[in-house]
Protein backbone atom coordinates (compact mmCIF):
# COMPACT_ATOMS: atom_id res chain seq x y z
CA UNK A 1 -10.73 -0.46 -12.25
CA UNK A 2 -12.19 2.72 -10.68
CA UNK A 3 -15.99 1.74 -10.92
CA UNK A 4 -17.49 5.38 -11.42
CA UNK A 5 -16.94 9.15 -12.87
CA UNK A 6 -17.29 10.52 -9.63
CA UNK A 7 -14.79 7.75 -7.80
CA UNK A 8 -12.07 8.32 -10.57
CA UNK A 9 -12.23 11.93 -9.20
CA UNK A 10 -11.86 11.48 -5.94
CA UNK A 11 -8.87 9.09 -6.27
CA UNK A 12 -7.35 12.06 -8.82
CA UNK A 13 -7.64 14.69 -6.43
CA UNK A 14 -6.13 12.50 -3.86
CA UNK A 15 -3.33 11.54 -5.78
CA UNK A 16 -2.79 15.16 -6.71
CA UNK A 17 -3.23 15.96 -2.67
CA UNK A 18 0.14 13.49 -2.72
CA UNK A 19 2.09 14.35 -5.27
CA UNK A 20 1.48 18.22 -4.60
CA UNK A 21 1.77 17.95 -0.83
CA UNK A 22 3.84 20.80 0.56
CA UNK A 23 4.03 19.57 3.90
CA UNK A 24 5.60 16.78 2.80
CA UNK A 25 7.15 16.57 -0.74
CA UNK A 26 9.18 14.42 -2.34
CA UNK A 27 6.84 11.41 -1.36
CA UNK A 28 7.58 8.73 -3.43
CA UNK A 29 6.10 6.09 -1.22
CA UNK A 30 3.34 5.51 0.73
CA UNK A 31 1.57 2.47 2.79
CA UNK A 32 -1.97 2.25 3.80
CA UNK A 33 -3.55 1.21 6.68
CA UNK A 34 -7.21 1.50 8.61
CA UNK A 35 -7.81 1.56 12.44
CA UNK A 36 -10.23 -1.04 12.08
CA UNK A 37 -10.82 -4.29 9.76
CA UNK A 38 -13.58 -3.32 6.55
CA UNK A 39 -12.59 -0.29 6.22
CA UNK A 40 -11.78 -0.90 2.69
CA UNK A 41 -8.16 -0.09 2.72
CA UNK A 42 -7.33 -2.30 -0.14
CA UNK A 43 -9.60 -1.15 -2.42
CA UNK A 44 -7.95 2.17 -2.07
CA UNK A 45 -4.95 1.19 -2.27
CA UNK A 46 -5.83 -0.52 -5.51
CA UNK A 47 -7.98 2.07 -7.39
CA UNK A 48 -5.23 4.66 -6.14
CA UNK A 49 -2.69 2.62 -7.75
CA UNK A 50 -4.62 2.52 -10.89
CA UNK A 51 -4.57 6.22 -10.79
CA UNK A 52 -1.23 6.53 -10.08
CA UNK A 53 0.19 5.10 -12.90
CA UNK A 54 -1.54 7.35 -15.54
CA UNK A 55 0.76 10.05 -14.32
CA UNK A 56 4.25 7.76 -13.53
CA UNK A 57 6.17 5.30 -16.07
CA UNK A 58 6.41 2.23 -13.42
CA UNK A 59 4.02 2.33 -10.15
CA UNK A 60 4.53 -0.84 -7.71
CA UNK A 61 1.69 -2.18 -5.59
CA UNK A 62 2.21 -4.59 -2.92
CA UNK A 63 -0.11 -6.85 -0.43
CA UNK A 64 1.57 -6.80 2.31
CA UNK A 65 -1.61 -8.59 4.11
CA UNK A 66 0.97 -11.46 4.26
CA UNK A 67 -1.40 -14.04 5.49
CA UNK A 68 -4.76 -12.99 4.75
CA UNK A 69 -3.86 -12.23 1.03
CA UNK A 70 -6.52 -9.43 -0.31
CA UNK A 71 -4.61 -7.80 -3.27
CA UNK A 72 -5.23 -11.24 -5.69
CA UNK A 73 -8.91 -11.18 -5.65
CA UNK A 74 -9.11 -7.26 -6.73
CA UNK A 75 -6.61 -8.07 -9.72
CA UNK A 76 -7.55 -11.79 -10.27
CA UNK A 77 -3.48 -12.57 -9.75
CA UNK A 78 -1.85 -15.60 -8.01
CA UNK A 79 -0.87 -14.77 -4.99
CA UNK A 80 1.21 -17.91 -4.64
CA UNK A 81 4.56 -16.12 -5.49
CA UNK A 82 4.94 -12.55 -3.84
CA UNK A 83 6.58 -10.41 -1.08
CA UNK A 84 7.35 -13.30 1.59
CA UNK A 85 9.00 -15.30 -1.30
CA UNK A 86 11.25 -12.12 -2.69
CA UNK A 87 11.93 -11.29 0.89
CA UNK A 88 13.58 -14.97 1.87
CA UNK A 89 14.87 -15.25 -1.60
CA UNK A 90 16.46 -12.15 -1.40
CA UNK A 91 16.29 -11.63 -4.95
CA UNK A 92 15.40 -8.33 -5.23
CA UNK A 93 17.20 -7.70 -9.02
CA UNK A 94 14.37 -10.46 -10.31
CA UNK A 95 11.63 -8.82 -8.70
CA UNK A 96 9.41 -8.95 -11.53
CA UNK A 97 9.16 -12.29 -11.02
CA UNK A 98 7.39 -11.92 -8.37
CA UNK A 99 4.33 -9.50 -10.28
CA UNK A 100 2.12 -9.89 -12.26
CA UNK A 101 1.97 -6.64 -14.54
CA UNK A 102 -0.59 -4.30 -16.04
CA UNK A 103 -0.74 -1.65 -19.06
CA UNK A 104 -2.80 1.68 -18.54
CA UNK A 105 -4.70 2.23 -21.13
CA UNK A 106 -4.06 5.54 -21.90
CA UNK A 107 -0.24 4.75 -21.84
CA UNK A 108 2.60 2.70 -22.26
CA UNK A 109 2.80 3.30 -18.50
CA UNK A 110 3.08 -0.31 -16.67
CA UNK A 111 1.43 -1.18 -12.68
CA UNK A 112 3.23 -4.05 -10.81
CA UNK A 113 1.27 -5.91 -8.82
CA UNK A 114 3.59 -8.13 -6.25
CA UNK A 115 1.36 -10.50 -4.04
CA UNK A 116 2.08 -11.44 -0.71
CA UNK A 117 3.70 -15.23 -1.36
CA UNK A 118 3.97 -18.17 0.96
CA UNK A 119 2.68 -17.65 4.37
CA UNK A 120 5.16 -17.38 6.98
CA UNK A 121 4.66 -17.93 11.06
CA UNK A 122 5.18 -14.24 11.81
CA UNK A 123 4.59 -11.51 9.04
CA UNK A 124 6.02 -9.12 11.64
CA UNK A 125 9.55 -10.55 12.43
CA UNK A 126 10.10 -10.49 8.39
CA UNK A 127 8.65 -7.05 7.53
CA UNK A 128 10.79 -6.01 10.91
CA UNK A 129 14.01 -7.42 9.21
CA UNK A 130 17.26 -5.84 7.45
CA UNK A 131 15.51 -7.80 3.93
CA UNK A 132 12.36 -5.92 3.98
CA UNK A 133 15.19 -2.53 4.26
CA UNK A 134 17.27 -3.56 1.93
CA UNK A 135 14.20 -4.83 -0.85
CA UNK A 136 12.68 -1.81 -0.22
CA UNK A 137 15.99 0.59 -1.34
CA UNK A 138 16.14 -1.80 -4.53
CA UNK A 139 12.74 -1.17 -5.35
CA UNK A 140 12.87 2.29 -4.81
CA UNK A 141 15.59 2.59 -7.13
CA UNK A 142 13.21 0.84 -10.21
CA UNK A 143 10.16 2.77 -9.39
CA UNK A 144 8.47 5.96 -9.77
CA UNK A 145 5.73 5.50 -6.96
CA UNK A 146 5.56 2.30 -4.59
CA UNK A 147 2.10 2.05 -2.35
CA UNK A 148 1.89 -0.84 -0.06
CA UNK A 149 -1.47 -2.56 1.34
CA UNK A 150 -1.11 -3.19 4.92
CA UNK A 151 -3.40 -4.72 7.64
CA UNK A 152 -5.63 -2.82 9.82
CA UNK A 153 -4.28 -2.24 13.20
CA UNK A 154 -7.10 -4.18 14.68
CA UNK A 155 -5.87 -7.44 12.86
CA UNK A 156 -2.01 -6.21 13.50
CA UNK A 157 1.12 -4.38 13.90
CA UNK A 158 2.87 -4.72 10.60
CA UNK A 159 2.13 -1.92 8.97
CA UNK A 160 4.51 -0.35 11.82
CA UNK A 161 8.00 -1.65 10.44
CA UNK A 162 6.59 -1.10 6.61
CA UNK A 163 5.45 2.57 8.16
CA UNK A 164 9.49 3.29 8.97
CA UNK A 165 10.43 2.41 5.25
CA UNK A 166 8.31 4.80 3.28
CA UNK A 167 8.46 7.93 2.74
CA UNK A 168 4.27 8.41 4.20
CA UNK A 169 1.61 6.64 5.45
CA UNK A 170 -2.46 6.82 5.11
CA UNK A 171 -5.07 6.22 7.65
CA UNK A 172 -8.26 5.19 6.10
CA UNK A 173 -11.73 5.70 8.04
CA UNK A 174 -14.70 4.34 7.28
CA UNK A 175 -17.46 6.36 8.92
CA UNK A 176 -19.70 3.16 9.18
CA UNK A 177 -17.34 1.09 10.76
CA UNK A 178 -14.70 3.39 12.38
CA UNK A 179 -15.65 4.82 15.75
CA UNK A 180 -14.27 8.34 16.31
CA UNK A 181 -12.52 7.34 19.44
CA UNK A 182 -10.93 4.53 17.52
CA UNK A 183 -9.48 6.41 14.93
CA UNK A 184 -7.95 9.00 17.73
CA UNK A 185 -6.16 5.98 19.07
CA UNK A 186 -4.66 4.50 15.63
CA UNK A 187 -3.22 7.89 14.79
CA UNK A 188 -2.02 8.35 18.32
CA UNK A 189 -0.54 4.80 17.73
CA UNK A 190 1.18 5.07 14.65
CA UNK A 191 2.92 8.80 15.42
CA UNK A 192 3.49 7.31 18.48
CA UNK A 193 5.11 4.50 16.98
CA UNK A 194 7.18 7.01 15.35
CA UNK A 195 5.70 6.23 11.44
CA UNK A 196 4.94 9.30 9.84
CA UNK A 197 1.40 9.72 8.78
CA UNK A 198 0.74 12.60 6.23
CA UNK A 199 -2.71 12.10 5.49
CA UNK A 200 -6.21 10.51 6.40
CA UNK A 201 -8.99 9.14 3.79
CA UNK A 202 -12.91 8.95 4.54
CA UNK A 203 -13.78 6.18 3.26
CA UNK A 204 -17.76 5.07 2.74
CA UNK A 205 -19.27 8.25 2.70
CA UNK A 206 -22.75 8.78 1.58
């Protein structure tokens, strides 16, 4: 998926800068999120994914983008049946149902990719609720490494309740499009929000 030599080192040394973090170890899962729309977030997420699961038996990704669904297009995947569904189903022991899976090719190691479902009226209420807990302790319990694709904080607040749930969370910046200032305020937002960022990405640099 990675499109170049020099990109599939980048997202190696930033898995590694995970996995080997000693400010925070023990992080098993992580969402990502931008300060601004563009940013790129999801192709991150995705190509980081990717990486992920070279080193790790079973590596979930999930679009939780909710209504603007971005996580299909990268994988070509449905997106019909996904998070919101699992979520009001409550049938977190079928979950992979609800993915669409992928081999690495260097392994027998497998990526799940869960889409974000139906659309519902307010993405927040349900990622805010006792299911998104409670699916999120099952999950943990079947995977090695879960990264979730959230909004920007421009377009929302979700990633705020998702933030509380795992174990870390990312702040992406895109030089081009991120404004210095901007940036300042989402981190001041989300450790003010009490979500525990452990890292930020540069995205877009030439």
């Amino acid at each position: 998926m990675v499109k170049n030599k020099a990109s599939s080192n980048a997202y190696r040394r930033l898995r590694t800068n995970i996995e080997y973090n000693s400010k925070y170890p023990n992080v098993h899962s992580i969402c990502l999120t931008s300060a601004n729309k563009g940013s790129g977030t999801t192709t991150i997420a995705c190509n980081l994914a990717t990486t992920f699961v070279a080193n790790h038996s079973k590596v979930l990704l999930i679009d939780c983008n909710i209504n603007k669904p971005k996580i299909n297009k990268f994988f070509s995947i449905d997106s019909a049946l996904g998070l919101s569904d699992i979520l009001l189903n409550q049938d977190y022991s079928n979950y992979y149902k609800y993915c669409t899976n992928f081999k690495d090719v260097h392994s027998n190691n497998l990526l799940y990719v869960m889409g974000t479902g139906r659309k519902v009226k307010n993405a927040l209420d349900l990622l805010s609720s006792g299911y998104f807990k409670e699916f999120m302790e099952a999950m943990k319990d079947q995977f090695d490494f879960i990264l979730i694709d959230c909004p920007s904080l421009e377009d929302s607040n979700d990633v705020i309740p998702v933030g509380h749930i795992v174990d870390g969370t990312i702040l992406v910046v895109s030089l081009p499009e991120t404004e210095k200032n901007n940036a300042k305020k989402a981190l001041q937002q989300l450790n003010r929000n009490g979500v525990n960022v452990i890292g930020t990405v540069l995205n877009k640099v030439e």
